[in-house]
N, C-alpha and C. Protein backbone atom coordinates (compact mmCIF):
# COMPACT_ATOMS: atom_id res chain seq x y z
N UNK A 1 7.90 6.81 2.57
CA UNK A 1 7.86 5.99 3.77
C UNK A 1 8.34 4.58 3.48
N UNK A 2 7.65 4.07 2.31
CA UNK A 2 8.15 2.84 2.17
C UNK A 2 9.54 2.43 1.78
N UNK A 3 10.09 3.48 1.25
CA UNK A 3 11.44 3.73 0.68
C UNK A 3 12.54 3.83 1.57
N UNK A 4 11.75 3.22 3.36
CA UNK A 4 12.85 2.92 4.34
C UNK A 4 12.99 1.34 4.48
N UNK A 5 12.40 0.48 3.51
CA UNK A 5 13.02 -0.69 3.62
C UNK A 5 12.64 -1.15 2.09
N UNK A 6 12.46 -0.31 0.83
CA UNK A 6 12.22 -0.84 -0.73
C UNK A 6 13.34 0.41 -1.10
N UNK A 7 13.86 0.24 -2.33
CA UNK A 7 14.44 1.36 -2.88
C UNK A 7 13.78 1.66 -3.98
N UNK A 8 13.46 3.18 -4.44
CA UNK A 8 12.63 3.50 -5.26
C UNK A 8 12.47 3.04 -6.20
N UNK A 9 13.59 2.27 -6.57
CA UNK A 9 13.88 1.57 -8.24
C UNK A 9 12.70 0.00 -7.95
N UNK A 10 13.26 -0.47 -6.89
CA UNK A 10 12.22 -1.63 -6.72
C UNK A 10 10.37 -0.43 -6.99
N UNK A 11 10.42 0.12 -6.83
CA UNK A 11 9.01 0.45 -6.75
C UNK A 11 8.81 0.70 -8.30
N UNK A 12 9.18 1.33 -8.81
CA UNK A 12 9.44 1.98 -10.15
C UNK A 12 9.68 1.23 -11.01
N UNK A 13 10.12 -0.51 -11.07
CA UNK A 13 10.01 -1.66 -11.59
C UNK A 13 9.25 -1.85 -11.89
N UNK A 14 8.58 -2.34 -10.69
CA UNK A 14 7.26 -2.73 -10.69
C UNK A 14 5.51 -2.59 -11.17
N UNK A 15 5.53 -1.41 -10.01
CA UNK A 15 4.06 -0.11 -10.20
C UNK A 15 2.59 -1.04 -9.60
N UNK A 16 2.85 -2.33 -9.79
CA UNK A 16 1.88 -3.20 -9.28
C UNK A 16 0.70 -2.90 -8.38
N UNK A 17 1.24 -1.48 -7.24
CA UNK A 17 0.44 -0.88 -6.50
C UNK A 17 -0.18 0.19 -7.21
N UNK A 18 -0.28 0.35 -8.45
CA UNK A 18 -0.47 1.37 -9.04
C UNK A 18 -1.55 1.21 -10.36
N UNK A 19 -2.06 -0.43 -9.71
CA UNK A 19 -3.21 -0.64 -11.33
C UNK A 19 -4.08 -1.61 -10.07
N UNK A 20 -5.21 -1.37 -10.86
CA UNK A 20 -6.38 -1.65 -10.00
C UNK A 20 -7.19 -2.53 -11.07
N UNK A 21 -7.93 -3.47 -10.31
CA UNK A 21 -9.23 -4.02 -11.36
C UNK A 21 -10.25 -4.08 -10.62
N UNK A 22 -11.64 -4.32 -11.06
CA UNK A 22 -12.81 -3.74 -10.43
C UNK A 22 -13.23 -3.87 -8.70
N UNK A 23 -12.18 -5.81 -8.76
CA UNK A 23 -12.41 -5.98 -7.04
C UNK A 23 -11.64 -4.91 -6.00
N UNK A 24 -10.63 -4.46 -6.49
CA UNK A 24 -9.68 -3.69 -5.70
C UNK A 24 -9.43 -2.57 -6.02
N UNK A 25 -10.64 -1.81 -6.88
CA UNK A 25 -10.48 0.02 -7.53
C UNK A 25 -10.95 0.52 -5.66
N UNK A 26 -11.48 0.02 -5.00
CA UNK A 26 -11.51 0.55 -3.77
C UNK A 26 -10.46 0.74 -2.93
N UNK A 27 -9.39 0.75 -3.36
CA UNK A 27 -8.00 0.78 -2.67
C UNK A 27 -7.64 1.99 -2.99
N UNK A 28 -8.06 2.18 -4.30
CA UNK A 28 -7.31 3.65 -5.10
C UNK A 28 -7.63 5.05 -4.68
N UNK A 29 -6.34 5.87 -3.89
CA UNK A 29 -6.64 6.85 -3.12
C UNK A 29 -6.71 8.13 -3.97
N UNK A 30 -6.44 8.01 -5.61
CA UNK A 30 -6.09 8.81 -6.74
C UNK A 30 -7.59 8.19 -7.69
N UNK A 31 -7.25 9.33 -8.37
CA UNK A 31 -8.60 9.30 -9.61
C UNK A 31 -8.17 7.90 -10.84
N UNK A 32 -8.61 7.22 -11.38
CA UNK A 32 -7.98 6.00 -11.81
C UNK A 32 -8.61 6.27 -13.65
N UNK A 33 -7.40 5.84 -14.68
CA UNK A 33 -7.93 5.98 -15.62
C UNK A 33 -8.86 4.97 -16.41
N UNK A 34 -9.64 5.33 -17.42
CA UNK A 34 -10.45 4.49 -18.10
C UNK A 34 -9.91 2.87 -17.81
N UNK A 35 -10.88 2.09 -17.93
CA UNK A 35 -10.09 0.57 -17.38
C UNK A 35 -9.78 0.22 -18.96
N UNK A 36 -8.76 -0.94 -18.88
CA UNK A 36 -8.36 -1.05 -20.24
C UNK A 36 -7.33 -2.69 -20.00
N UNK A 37 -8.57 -3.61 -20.44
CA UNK A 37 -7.86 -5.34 -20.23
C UNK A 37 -8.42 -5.71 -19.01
N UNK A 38 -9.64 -5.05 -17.92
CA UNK A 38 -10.11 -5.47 -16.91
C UNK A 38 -9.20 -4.60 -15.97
N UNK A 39 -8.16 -3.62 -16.28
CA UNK A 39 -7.38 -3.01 -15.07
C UNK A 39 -7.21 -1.72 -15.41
N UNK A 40 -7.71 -0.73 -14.34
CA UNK A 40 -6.80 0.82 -14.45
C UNK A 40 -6.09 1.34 -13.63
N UNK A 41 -5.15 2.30 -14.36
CA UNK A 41 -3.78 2.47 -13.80
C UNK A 41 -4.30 3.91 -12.83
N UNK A 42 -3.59 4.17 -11.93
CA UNK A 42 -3.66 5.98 -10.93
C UNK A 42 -3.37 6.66 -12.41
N UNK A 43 -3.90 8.20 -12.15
CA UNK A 43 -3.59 8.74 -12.98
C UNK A 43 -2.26 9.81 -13.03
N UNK A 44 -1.68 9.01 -12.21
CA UNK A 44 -0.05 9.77 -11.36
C UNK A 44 1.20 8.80 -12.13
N UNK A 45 0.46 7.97 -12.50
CA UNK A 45 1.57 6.58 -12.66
C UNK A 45 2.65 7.53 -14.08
N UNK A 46 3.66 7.35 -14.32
CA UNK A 46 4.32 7.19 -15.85
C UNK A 46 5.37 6.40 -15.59
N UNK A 47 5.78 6.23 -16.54
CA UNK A 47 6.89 5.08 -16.95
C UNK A 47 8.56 4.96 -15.74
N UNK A 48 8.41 6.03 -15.00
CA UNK A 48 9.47 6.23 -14.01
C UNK A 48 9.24 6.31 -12.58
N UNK A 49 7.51 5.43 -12.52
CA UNK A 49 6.93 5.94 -11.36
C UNK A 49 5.79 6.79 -11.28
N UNK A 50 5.56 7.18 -9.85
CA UNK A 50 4.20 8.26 -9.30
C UNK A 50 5.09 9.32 -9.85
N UNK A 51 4.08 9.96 -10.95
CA UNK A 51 4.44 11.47 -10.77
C UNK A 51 4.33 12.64 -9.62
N UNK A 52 3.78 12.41 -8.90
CA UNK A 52 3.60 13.24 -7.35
C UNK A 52 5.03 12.80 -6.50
N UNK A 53 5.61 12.17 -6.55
CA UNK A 53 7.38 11.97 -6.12
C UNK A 53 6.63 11.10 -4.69
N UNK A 54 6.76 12.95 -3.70
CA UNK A 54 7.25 12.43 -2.40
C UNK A 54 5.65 13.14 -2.42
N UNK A 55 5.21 13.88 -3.00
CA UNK A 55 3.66 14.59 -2.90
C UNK A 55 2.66 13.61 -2.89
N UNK A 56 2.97 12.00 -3.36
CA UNK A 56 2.05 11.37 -3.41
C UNK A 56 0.95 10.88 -1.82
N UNK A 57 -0.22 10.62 -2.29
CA UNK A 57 -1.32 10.55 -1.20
C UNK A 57 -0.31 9.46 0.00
N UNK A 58 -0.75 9.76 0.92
CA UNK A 58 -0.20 8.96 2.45
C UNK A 58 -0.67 7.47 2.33
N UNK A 59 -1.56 7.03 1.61
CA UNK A 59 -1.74 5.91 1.57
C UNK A 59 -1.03 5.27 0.74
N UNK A 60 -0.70 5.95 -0.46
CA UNK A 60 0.17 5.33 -1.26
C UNK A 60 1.61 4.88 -0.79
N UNK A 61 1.89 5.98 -0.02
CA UNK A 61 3.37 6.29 0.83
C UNK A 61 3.70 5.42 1.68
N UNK A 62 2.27 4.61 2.04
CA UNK A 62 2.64 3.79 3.40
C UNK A 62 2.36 2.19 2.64
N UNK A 63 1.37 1.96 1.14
CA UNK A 63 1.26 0.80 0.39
C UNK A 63 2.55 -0.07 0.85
N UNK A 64 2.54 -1.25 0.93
CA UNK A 64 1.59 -2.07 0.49
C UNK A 64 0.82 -2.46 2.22
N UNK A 65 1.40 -1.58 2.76
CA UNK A 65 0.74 -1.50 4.96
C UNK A 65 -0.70 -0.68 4.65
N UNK A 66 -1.45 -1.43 5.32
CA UNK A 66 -2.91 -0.50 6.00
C UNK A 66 -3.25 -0.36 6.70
N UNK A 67 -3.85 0.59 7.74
CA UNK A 67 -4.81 0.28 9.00
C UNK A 67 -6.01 0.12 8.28
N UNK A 68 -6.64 -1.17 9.20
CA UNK A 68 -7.60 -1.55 8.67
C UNK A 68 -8.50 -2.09 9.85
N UNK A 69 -10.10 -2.25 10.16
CA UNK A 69 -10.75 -2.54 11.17
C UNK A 69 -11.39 -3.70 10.53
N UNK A 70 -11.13 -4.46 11.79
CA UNK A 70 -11.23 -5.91 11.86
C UNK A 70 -12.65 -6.23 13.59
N UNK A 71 -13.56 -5.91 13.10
CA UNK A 71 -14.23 -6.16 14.12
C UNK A 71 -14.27 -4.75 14.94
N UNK A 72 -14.11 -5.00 16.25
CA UNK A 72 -13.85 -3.51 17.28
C UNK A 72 -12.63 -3.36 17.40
N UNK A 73 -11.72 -3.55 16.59
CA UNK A 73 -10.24 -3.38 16.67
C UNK A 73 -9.87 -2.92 15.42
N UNK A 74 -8.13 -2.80 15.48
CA UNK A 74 -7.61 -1.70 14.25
C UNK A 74 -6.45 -2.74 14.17
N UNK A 75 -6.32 -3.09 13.20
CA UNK A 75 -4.74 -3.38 12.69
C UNK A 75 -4.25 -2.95 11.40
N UNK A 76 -2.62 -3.27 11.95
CA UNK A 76 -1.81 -3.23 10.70
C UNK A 76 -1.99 -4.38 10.06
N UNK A 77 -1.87 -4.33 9.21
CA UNK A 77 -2.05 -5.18 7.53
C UNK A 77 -0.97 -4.76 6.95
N UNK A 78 -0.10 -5.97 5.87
CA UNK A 78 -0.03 -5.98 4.88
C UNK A 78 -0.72 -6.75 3.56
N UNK A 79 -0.47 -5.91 2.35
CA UNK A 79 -0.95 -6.79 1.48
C UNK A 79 0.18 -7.62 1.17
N UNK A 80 -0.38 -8.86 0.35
CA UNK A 80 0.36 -10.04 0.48
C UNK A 80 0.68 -10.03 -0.98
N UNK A 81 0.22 -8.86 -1.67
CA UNK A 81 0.55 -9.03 -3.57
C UNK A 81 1.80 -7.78 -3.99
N UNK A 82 2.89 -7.12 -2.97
CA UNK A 82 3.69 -6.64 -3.36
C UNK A 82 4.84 -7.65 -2.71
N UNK A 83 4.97 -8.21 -3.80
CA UNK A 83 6.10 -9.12 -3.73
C UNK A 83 7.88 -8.93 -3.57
N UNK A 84 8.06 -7.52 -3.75
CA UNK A 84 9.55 -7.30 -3.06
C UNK A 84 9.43 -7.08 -1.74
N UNK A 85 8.42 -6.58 -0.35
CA UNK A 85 8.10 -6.76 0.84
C UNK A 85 7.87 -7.76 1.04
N UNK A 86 7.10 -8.76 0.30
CA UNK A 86 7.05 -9.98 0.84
C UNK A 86 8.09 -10.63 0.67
N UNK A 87 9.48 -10.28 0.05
CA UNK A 87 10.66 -10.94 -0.10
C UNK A 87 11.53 -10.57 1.42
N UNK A 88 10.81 -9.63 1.97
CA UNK A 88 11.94 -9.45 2.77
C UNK A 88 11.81 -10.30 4.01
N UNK A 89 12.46 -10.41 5.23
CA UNK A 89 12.35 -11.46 6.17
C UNK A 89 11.33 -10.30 6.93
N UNK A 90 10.53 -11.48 7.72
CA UNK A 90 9.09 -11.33 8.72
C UNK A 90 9.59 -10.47 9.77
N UNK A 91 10.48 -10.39 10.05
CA UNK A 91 10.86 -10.23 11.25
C UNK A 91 11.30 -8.16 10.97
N UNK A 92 11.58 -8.14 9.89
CA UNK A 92 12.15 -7.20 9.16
C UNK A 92 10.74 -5.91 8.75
N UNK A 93 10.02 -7.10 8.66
CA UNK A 93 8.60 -6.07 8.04
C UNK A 93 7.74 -5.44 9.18
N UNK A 94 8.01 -7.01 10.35
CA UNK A 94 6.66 -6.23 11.31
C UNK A 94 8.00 -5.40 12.53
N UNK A 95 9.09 -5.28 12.12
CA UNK A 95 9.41 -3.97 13.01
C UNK A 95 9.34 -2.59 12.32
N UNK A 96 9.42 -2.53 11.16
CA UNK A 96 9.05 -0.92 10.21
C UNK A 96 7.63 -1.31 10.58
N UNK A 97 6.55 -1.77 10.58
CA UNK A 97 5.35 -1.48 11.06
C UNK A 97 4.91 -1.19 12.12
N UNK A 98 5.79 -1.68 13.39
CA UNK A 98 6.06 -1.14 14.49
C UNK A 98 6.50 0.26 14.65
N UNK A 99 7.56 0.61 14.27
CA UNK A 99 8.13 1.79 14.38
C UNK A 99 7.65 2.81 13.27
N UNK A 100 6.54 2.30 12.14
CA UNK A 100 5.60 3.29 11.43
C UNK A 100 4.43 3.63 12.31
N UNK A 101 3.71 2.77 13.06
CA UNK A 101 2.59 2.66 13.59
C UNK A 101 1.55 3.66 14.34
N UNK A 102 2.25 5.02 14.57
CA UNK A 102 1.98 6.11 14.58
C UNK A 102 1.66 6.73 13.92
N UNK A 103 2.61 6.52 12.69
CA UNK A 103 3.00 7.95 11.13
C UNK A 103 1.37 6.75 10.49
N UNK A 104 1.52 5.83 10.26
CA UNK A 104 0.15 5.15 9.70
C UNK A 104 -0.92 5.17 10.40
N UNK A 105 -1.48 5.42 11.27
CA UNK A 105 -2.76 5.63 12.40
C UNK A 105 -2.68 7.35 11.79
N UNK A 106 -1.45 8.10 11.59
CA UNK A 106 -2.10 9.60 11.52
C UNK A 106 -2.80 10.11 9.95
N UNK A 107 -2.29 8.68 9.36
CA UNK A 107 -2.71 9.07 7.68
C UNK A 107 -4.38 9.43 7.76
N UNK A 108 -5.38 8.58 9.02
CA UNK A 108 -6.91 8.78 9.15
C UNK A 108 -7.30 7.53 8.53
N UNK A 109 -7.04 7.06 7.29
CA UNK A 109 -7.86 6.13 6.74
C UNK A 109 -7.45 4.56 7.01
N UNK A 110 -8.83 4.26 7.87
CA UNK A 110 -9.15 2.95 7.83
C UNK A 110 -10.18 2.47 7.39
N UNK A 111 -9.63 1.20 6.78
CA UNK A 111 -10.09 0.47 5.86
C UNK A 111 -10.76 -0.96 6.23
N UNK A 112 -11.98 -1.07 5.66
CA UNK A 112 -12.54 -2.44 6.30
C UNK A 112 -11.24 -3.47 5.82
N UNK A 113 -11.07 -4.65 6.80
CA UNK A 113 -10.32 -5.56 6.48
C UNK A 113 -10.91 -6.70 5.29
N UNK A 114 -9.99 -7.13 4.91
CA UNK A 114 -10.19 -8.56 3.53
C UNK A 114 -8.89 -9.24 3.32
N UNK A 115 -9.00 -10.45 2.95
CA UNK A 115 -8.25 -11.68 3.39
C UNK A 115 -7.20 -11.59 2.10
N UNK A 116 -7.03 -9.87 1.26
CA UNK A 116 -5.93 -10.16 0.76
C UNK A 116 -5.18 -9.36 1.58
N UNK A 117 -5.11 -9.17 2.61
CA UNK A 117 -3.93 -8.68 3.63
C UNK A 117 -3.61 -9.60 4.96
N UNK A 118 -2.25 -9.94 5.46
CA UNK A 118 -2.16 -10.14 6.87
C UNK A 118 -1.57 -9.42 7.20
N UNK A 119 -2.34 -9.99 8.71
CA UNK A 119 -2.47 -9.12 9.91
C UNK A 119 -1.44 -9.17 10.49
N UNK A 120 -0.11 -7.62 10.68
CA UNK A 120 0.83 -7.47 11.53
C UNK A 120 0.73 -7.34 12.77
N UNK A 121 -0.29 -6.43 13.47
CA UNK A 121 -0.72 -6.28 14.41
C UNK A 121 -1.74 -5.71 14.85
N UNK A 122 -2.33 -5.95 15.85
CA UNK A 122 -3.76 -5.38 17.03
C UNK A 122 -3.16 -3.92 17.32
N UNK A 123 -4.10 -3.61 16.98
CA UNK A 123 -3.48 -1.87 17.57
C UNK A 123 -4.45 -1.65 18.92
């Protein structure tokens, strides 16, 4: 999903969405390995990427976007710590969240909101 405005190689650079430390192991939609330096990695990750390809969990698929509940309401979120989306122009991000905004409401999981994401939109 995300691979309609990142190219896999940007993802596969990176992996950033793919290591967790104790504040944010609640993000992790995969089993996470032993922590090691204060951070653990999915246990999907290797050196070329998610091993699950295109099999990987829907949340991962839709990272670094969440639905998330904010009070009696639902929004889109992004997180603000994958830094090749945040390279791209604003205008650029909240229309793929627009035109995801369906395919992400059907993944099921919402997530309490926290102030390392902004808010794309009120659903």
């Amino acid at each position: 999903m995300i691979h309609e405005i990142l190219s896999p190689q940007q993802c596969a650079d990176c992996k950033g969405c793919c290591f967790f430390d104790r504040d944010d192991a609640w993000e992790a939609p995969a089993p996470l390995l032993p922590e090691h330096n204060g951070m653990s990695a999915c246990t999907h990750l290797t050196e070329r990427g998610c091993a699950l390809g295109e099999g990987k969990p829907a949340e991962c698929a839709m990272y670094p976007f969440r639905v998330m509940r904010l009070g009696q309401y639902k929004v889109i979120a992004l997180c603000k710590y994958c830094k090749a989306v945040m390279d791209l122009p604003l205008s650029e991000i909240v229309q793929f969240a627009e035109r995801k905004q369906e395919q992400f409401l059907s993944v099921g999981v919402v997530k309490e909101y926290n102030d390392e994401y902004i808010i794309l939109k009120i659903i």
